[in-house]
N, C-alpha and C. Protein backbone atom coordinates (compact mmCIF):
# COMPACT_ATOMS: atom_id res chain seq x y z
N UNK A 1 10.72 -24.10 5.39
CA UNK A 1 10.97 -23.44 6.68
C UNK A 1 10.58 -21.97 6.61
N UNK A 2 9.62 -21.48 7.26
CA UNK A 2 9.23 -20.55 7.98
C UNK A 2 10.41 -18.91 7.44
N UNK A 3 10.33 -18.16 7.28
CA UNK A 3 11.20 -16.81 7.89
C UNK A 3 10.64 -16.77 8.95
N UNK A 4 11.20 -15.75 9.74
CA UNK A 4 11.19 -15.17 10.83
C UNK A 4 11.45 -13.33 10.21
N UNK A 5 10.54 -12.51 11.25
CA UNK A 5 10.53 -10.95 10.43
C UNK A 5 10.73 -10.39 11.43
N UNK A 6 11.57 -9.39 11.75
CA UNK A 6 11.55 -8.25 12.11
C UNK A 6 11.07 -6.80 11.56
N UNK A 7 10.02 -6.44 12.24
CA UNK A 7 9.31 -4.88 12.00
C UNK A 7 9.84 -3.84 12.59
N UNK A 8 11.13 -3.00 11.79
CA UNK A 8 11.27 -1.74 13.05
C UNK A 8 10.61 -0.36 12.42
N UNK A 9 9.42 0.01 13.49
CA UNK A 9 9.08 0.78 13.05
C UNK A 9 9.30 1.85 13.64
N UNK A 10 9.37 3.12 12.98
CA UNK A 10 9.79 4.72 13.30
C UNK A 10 8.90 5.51 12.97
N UNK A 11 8.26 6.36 13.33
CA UNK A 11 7.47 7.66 13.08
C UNK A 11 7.40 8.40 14.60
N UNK A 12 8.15 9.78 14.31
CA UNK A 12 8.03 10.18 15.53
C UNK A 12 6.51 11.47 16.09
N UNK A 13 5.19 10.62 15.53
CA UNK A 13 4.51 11.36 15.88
C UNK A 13 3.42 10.37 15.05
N UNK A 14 2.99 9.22 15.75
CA UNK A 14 2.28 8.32 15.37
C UNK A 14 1.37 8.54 15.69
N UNK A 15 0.76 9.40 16.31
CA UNK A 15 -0.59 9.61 16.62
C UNK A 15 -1.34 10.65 16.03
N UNK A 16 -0.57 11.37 15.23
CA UNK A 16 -1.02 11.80 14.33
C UNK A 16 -1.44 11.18 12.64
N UNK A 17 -0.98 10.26 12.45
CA UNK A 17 -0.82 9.09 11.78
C UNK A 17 -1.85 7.60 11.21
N UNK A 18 -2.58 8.35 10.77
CA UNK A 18 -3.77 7.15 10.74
C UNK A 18 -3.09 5.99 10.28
N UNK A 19 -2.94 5.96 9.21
CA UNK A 19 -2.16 5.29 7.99
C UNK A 19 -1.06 4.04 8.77
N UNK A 20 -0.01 4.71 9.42
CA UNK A 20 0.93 3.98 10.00
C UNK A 20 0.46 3.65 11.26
N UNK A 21 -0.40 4.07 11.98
CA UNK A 21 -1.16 3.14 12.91
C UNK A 21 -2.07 2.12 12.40
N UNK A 22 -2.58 2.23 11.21
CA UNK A 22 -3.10 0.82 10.97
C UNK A 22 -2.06 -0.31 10.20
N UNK A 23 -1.38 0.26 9.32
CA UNK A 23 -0.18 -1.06 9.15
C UNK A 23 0.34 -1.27 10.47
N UNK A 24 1.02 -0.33 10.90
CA UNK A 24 1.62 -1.38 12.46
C UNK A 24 0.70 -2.20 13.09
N UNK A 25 -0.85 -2.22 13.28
CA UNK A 25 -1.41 -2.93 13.62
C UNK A 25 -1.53 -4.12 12.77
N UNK A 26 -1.31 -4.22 11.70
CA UNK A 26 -1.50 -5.18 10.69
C UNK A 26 -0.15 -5.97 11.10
N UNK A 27 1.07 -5.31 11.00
CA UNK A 27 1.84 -6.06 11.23
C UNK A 27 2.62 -6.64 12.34
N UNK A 28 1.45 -6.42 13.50
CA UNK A 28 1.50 -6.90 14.63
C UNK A 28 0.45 -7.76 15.13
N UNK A 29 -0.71 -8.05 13.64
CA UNK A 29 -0.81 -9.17 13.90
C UNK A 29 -0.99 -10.47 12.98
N UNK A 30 -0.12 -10.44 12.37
CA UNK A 30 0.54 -11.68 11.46
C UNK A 30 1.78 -11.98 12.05
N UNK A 31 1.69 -13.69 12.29
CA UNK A 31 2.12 -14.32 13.01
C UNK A 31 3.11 -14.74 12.11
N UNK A 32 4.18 -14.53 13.00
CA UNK A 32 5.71 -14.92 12.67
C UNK A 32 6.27 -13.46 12.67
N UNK A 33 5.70 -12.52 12.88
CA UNK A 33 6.33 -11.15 12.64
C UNK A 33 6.22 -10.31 13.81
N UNK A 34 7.92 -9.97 14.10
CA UNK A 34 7.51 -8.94 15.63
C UNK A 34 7.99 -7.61 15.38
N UNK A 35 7.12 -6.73 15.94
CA UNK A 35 7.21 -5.50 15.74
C UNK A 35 7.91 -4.58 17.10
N UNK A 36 8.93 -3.64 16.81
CA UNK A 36 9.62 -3.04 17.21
C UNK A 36 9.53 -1.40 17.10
N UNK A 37 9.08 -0.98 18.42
CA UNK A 37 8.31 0.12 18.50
C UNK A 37 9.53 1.61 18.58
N UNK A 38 10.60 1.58 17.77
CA UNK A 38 11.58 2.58 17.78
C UNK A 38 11.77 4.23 18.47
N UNK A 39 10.39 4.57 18.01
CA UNK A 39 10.31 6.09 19.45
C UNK A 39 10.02 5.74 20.71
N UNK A 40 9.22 4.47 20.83
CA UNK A 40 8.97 4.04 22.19
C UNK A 40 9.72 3.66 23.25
N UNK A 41 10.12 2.56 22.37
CA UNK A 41 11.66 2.49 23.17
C UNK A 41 12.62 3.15 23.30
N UNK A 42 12.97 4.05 21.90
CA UNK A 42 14.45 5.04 22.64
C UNK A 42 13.66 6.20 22.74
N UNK A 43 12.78 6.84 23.36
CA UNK A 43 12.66 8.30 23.46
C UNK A 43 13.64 9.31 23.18
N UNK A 44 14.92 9.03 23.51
CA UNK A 44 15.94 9.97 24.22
C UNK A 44 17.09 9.74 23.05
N UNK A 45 17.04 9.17 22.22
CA UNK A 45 17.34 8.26 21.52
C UNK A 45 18.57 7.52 21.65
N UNK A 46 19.24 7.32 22.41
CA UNK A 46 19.92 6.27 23.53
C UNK A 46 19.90 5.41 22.94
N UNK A 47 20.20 5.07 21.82
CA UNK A 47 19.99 3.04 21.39
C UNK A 47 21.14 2.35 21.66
N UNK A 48 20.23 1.35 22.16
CA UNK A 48 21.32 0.06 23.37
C UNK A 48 21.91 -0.66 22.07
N UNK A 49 23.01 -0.27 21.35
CA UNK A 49 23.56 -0.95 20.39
C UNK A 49 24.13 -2.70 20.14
N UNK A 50 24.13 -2.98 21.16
CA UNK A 50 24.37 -4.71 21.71
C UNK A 50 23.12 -5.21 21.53
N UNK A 51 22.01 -4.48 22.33
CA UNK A 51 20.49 -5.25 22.67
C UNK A 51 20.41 -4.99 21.13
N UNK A 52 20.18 -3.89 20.07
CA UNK A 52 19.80 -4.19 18.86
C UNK A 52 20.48 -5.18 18.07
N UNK A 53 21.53 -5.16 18.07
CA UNK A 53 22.49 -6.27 17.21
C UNK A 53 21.91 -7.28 17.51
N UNK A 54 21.68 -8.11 19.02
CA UNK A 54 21.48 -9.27 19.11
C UNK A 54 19.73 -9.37 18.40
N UNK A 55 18.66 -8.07 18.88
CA UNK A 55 17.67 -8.79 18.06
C UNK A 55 17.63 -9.37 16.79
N UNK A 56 18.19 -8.31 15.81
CA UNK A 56 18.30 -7.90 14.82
C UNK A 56 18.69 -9.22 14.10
N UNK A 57 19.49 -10.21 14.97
CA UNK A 57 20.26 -11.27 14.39
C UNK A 57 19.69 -12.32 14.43
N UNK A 58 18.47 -12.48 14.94
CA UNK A 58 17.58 -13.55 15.16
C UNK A 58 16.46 -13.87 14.22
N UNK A 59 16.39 -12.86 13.28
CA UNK A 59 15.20 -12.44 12.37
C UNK A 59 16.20 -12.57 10.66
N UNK A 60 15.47 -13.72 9.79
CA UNK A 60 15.72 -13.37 8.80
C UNK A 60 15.13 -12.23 7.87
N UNK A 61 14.39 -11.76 8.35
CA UNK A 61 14.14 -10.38 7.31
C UNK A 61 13.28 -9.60 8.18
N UNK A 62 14.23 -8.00 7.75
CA UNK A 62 13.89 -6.75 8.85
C UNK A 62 13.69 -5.50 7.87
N UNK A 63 11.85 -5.41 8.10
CA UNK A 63 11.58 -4.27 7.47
C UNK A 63 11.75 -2.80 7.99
N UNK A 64 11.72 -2.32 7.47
CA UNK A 64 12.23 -0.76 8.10
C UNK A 64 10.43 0.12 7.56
N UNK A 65 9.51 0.31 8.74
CA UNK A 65 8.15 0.68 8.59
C UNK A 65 8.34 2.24 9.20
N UNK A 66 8.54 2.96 7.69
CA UNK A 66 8.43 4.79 8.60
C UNK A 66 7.82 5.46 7.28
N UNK A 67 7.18 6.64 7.71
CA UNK A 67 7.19 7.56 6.72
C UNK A 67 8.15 8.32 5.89
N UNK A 68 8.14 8.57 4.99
CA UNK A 68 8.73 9.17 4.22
C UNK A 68 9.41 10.73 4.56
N UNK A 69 10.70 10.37 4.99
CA UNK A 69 10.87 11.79 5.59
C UNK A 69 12.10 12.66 4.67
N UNK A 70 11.87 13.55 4.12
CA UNK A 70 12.76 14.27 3.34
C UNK A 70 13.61 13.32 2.07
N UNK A 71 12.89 12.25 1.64
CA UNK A 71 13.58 11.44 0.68
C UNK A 71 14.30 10.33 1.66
N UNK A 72 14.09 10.21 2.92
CA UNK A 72 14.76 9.06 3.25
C UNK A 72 13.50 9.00 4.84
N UNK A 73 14.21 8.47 5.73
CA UNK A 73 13.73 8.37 7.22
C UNK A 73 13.65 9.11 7.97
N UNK A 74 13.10 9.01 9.20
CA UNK A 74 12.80 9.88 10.72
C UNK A 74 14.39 9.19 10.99
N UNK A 75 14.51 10.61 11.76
CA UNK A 75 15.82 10.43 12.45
C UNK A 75 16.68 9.55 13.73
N UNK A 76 15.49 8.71 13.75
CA UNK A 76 15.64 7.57 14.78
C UNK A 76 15.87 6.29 14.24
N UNK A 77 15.49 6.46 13.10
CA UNK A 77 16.03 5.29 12.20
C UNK A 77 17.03 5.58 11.54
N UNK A 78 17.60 6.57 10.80
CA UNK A 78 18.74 6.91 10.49
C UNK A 78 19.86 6.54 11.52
N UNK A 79 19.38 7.16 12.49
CA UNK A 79 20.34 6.61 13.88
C UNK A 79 20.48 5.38 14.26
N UNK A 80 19.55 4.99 14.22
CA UNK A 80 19.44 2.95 14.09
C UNK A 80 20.37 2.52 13.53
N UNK A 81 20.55 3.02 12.35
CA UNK A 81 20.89 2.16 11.28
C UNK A 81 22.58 2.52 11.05
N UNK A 82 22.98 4.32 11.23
CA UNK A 82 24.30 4.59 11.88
C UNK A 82 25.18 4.26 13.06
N UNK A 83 24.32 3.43 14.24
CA UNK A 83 24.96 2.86 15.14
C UNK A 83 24.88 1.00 15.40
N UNK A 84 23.78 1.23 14.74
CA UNK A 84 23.51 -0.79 14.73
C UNK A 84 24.45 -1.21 13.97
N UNK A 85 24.84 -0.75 12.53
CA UNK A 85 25.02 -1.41 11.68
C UNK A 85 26.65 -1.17 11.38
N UNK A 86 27.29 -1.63 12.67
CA UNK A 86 28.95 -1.28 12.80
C UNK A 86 29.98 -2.20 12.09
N UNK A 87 31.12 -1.85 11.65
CA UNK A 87 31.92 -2.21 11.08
C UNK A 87 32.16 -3.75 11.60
N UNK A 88 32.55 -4.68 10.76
CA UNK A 88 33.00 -5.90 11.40
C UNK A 88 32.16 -7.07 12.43
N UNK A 89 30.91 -6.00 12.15
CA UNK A 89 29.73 -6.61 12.83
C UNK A 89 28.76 -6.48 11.18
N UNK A 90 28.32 -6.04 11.11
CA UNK A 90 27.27 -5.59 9.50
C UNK A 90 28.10 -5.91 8.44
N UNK A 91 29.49 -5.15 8.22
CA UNK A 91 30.34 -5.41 7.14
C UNK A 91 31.77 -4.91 7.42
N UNK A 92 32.18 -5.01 5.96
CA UNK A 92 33.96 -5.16 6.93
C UNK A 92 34.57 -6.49 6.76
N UNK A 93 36.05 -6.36 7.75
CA UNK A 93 36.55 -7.85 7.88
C UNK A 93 35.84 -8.59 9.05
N UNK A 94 35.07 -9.73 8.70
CA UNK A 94 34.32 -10.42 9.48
C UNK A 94 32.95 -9.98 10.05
N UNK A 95 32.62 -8.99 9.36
CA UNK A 95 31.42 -8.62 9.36
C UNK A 95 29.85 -9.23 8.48
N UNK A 96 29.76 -10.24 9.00
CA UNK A 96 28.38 -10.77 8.55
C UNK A 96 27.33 -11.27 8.93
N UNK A 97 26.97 -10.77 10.06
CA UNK A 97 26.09 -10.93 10.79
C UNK A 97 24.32 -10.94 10.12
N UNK A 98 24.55 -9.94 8.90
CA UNK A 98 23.03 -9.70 8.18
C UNK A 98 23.24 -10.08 7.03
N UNK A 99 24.17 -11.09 6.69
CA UNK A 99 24.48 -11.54 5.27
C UNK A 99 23.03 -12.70 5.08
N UNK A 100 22.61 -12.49 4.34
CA UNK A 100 21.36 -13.42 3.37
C UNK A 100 20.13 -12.92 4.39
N UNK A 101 20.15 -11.80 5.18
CA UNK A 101 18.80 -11.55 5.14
C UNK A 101 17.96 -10.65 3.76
N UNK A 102 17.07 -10.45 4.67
CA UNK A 102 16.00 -9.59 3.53
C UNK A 102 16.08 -7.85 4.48
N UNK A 103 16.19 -7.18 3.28
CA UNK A 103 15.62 -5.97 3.59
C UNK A 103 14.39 -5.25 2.74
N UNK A 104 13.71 -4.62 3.65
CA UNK A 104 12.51 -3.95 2.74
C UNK A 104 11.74 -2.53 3.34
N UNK A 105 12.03 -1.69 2.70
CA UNK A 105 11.01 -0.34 3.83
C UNK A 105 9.54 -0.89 3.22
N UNK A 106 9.09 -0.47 4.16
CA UNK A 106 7.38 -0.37 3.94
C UNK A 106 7.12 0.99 4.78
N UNK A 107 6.96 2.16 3.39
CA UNK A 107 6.71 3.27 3.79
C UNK A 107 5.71 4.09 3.29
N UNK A 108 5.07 5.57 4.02
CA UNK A 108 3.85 6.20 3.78
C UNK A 108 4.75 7.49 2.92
N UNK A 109 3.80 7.92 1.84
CA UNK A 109 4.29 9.23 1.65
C UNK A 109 3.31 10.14 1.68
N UNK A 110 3.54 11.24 1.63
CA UNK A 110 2.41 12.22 1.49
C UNK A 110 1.44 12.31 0.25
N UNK A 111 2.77 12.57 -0.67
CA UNK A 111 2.67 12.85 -2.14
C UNK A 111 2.22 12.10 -3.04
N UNK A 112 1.64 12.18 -4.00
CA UNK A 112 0.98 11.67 -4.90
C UNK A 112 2.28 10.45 -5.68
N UNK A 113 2.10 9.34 -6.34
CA UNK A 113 3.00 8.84 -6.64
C UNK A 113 3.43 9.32 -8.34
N UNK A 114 2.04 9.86 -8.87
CA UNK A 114 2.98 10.80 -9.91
C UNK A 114 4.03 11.79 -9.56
N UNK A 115 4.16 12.25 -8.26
CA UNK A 115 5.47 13.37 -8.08
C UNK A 115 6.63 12.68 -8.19
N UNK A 116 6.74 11.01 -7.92
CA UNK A 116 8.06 10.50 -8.10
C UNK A 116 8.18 9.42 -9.18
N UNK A 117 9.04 10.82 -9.85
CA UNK A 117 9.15 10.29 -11.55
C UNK A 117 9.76 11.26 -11.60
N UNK A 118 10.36 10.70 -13.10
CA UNK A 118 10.94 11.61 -14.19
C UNK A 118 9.96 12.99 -14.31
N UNK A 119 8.91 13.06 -14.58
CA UNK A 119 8.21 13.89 -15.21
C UNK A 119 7.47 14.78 -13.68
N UNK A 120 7.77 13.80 -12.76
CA UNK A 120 7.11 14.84 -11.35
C UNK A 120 7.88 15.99 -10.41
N UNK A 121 7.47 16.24 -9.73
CA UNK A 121 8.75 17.42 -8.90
C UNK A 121 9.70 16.51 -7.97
N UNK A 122 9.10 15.67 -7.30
CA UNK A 122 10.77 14.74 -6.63
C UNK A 122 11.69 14.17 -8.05
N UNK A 123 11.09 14.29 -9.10
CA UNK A 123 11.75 13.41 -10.41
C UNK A 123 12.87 12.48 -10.27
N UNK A 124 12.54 11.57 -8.94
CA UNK A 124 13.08 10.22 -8.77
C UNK A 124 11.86 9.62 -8.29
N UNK A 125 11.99 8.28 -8.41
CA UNK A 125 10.96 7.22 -8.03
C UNK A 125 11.31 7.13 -6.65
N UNK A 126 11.22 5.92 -5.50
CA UNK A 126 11.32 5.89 -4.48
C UNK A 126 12.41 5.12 -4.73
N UNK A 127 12.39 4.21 -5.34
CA UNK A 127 14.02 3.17 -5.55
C UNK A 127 14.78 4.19 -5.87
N UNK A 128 14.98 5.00 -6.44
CA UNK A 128 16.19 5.95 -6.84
C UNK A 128 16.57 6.37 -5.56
N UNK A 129 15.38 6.92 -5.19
CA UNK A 129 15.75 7.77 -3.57
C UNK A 129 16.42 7.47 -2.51
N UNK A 130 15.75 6.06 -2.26
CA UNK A 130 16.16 5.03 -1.22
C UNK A 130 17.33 4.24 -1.47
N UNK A 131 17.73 5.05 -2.30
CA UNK A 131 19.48 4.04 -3.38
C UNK A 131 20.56 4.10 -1.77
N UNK A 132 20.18 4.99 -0.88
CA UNK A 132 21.45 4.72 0.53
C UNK A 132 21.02 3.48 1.03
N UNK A 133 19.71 3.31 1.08
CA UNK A 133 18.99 2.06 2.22
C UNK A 133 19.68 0.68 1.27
N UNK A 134 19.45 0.83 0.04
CA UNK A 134 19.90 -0.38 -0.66
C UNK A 134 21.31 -0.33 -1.09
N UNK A 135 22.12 0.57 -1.12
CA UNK A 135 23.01 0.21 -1.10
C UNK A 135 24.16 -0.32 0.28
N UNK A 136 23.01 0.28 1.56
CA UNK A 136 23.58 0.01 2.92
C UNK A 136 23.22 -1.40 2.48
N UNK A 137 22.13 -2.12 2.49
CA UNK A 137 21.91 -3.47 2.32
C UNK A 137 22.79 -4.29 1.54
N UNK A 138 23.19 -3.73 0.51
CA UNK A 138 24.00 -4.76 -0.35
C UNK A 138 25.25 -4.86 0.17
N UNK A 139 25.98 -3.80 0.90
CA UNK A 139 27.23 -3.84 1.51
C UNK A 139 26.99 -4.89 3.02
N UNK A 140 25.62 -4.75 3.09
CA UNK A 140 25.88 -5.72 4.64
C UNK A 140 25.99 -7.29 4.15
N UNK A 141 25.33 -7.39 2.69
CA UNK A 141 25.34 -8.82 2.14
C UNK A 141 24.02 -9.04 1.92
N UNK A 142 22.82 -8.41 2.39
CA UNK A 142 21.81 -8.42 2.62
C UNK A 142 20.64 -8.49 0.90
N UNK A 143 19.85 -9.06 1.18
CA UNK A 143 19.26 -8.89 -0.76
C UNK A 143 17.87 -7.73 0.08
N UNK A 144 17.89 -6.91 -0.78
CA UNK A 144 17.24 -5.95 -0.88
C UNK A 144 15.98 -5.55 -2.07
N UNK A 145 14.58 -5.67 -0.97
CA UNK A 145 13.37 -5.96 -2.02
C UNK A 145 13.13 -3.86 -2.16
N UNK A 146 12.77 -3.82 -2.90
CA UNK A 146 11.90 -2.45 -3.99
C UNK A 146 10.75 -2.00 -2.72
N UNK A 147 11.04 -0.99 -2.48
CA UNK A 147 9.88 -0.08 -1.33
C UNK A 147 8.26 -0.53 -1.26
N UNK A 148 8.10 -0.98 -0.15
CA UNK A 148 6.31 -1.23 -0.63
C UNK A 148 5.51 0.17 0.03
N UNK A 149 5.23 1.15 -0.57
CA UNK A 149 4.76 2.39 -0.01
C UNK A 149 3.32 2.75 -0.52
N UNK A 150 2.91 3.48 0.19
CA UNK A 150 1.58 4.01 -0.09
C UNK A 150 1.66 5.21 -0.14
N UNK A 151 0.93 5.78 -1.33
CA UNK A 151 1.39 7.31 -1.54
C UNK A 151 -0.24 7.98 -1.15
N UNK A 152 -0.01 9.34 -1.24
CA UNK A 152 -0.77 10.59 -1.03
C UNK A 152 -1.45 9.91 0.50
N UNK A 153 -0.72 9.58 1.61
CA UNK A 153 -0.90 8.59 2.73
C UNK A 153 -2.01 9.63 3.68
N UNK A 154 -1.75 10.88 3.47
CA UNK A 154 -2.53 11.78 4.77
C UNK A 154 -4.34 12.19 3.51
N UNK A 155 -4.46 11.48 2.81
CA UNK A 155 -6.02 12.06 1.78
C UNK A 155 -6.68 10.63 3.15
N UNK A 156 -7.27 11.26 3.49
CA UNK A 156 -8.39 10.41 4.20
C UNK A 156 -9.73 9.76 3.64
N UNK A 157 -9.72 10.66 2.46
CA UNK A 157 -11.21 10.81 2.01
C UNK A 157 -11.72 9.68 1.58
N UNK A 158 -10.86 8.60 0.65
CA UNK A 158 -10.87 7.07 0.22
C UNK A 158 -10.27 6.12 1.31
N UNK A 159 -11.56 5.54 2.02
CA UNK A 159 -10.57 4.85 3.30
C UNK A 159 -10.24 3.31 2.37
N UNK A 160 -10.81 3.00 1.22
CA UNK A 160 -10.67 1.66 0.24
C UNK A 160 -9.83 1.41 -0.09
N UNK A 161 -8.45 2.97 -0.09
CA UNK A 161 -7.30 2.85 -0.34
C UNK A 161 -6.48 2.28 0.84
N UNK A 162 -6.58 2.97 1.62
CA UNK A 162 -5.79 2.18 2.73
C UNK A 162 -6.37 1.11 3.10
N UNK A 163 -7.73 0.63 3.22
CA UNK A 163 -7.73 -1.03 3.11
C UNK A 163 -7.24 -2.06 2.23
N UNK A 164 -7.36 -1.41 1.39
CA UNK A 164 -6.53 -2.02 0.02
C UNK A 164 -4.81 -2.24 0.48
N UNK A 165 -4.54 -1.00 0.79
CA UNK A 165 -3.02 -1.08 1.21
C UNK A 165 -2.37 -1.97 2.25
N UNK A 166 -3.35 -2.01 3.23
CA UNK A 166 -2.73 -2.77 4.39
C UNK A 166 -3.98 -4.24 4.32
N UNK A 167 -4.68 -4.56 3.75
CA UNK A 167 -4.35 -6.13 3.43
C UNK A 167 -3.28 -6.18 2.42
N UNK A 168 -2.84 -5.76 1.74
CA UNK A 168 -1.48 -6.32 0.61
C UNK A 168 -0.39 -6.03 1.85
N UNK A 169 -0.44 -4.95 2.69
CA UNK A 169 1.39 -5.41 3.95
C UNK A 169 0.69 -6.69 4.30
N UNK A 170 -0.26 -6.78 4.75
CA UNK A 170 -0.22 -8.29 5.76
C UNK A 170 -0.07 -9.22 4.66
N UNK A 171 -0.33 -9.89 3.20
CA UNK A 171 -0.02 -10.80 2.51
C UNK A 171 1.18 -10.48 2.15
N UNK A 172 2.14 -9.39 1.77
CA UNK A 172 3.12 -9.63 1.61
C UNK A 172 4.34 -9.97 2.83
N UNK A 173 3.76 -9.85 4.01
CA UNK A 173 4.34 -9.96 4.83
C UNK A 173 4.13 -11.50 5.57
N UNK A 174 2.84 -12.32 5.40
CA UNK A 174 2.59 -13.66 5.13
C UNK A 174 3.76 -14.47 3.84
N UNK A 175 3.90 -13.73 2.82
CA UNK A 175 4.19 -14.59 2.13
C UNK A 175 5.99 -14.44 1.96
N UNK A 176 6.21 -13.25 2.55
CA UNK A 176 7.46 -13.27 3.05
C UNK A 176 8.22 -14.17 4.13
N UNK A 177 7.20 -14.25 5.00
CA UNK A 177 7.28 -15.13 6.03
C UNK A 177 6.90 -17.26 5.36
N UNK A 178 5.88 -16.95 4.45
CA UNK A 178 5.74 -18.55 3.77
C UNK A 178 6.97 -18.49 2.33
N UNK A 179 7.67 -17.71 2.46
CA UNK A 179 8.61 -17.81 1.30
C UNK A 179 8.18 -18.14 -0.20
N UNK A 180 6.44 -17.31 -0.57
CA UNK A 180 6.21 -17.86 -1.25
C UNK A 180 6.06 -16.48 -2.57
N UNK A 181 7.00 -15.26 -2.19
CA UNK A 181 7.15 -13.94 -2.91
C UNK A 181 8.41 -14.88 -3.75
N UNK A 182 8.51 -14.55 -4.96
CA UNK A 182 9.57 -15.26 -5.86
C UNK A 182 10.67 -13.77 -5.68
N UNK A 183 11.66 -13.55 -4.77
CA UNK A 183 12.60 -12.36 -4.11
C UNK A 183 13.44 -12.39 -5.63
N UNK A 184 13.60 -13.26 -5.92
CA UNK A 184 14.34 -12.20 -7.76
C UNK A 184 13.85 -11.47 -8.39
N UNK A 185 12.60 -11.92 -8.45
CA UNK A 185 11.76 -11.56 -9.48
C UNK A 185 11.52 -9.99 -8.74
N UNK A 186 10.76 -9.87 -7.67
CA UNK A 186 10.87 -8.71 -6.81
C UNK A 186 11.58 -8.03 -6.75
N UNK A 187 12.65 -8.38 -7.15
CA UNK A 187 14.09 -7.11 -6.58
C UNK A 187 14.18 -6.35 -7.58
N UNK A 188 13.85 -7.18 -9.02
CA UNK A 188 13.62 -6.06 -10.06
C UNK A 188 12.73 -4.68 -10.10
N UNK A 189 12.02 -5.38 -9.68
CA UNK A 189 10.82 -4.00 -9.56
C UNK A 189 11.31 -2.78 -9.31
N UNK A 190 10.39 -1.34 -9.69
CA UNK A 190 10.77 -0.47 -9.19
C UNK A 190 10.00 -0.01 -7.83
N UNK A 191 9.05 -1.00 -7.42
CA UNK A 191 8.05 -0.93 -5.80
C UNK A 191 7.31 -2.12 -6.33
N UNK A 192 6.58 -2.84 -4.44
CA UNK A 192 6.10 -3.39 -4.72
C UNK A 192 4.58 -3.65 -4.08
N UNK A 193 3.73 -2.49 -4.46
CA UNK A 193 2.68 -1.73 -4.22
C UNK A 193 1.65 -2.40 -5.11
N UNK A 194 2.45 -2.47 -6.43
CA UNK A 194 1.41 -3.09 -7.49
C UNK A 194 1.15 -4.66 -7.37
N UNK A 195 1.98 -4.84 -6.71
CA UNK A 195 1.87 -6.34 -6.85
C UNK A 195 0.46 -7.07 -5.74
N UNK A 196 0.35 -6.00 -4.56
CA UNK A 196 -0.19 -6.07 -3.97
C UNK A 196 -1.57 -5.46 -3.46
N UNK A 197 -1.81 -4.12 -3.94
CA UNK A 197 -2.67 -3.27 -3.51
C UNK A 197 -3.74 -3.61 -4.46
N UNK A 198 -4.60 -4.54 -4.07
CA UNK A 198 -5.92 -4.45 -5.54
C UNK A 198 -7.28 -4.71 -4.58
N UNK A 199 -8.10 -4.05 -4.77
CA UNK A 199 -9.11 -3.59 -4.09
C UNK A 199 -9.71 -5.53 -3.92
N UNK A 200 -10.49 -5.35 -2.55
CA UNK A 200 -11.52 -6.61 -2.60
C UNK A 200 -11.86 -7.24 -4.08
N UNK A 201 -11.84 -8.28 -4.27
CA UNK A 201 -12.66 -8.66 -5.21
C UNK A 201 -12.02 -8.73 -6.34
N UNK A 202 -10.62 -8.08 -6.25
CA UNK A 202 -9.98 -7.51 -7.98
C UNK A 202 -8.81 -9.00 -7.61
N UNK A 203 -8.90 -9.84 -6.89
CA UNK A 203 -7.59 -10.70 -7.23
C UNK A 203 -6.77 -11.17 -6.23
């Protein structure tokens, strides 16, 4: 049986944005996966907290697609995720509404992916960073996969990279949807960029 995906994506200035305008296009068009346009819909940021709950609940696995903003999200997803994800509804007593989904960011960074390390200037990886997103996930019940990100996202100069990048979102997001990513094995990881990003021809 099939997943079903939810895409919520956030960047509040997508048009500046090469990068995350072509994954959102990617992942709007692999079938079984609907994408959720987060500045579009809340401009004001007003989020209809009922209308999200109920999407939200229909989809076994909901990626969270934003750039990399200060070590975590744009502030519309932060907000998403501080008002969607309410007590007794997400977690709590009788709160399980997102128990055995999937969570996963699929995010852009600026920075080179040597800066996140031990030995770089963020000197955390992105799993370290993103330790709120996964630990929000594990408290909702939720299994939580390793960041699939693309780093130094604004160098234009190699467009092979970002083709490279966004055929691996659309197969991992196929095979998320054909259940055919082995999710243990994945969760170990510290990202899952490598698993996916290999130029034409390499595999």
């Amino acid at each position: 049986m099939q997943r079903s995906i939810l895409v919520l994506y956030a960047h509040p200035r997508t048009e500046r944005s090469q990068a995350n305008r072509r994954l959102k296009r990617v992942a709007e068009g692999v079938d079984g996966v609907t994408v959720a346009d987060l500045y579009a819909e809340y401009p004001t940021y007003e989020i209809d907290v009922d209308r999200e709950q109920e999407r939200v609940s229909r989809y076994d696995a909901v990626v969270f697609q934003h750039p990399v903003y200060w070590y975590s999200a744009p502030a519309l997803m932060k907000e998403w995720i501080d008002l969607v994800l309410e007590w007794r509804w997400a977690y709590g007593p009788g709160g399980e509404a997102l128990r055995g989904k999937l969570w996963l960011n699929a995010v852009t960074a600026g920075g080179a992916q040597a800066a996140y390390g031990p030995e770089g200037r963020n000197r955390l990886d992105l799993r370290a960073l993103f330790s709120p997103f996964e630990q929000t996930a594990m408290l909702c019940g939720m299994t939580y996969l390793p960041p699939f990100a693309l780093f130094e996202a604004n160098n234009r100069r190699d467009r092979s990279v970002l083709d490279a990048h966004a055929a691996g979102y659309a197969k991992l997001l196929r095979d998320l949807r054909e259940r055919t990513l082995d999710i243990e094995a994945a969760s170990g990881l510290r990202g899952l960029a490598g698993l996916y990003d290999k130029p034409a021809g390499k595999g």
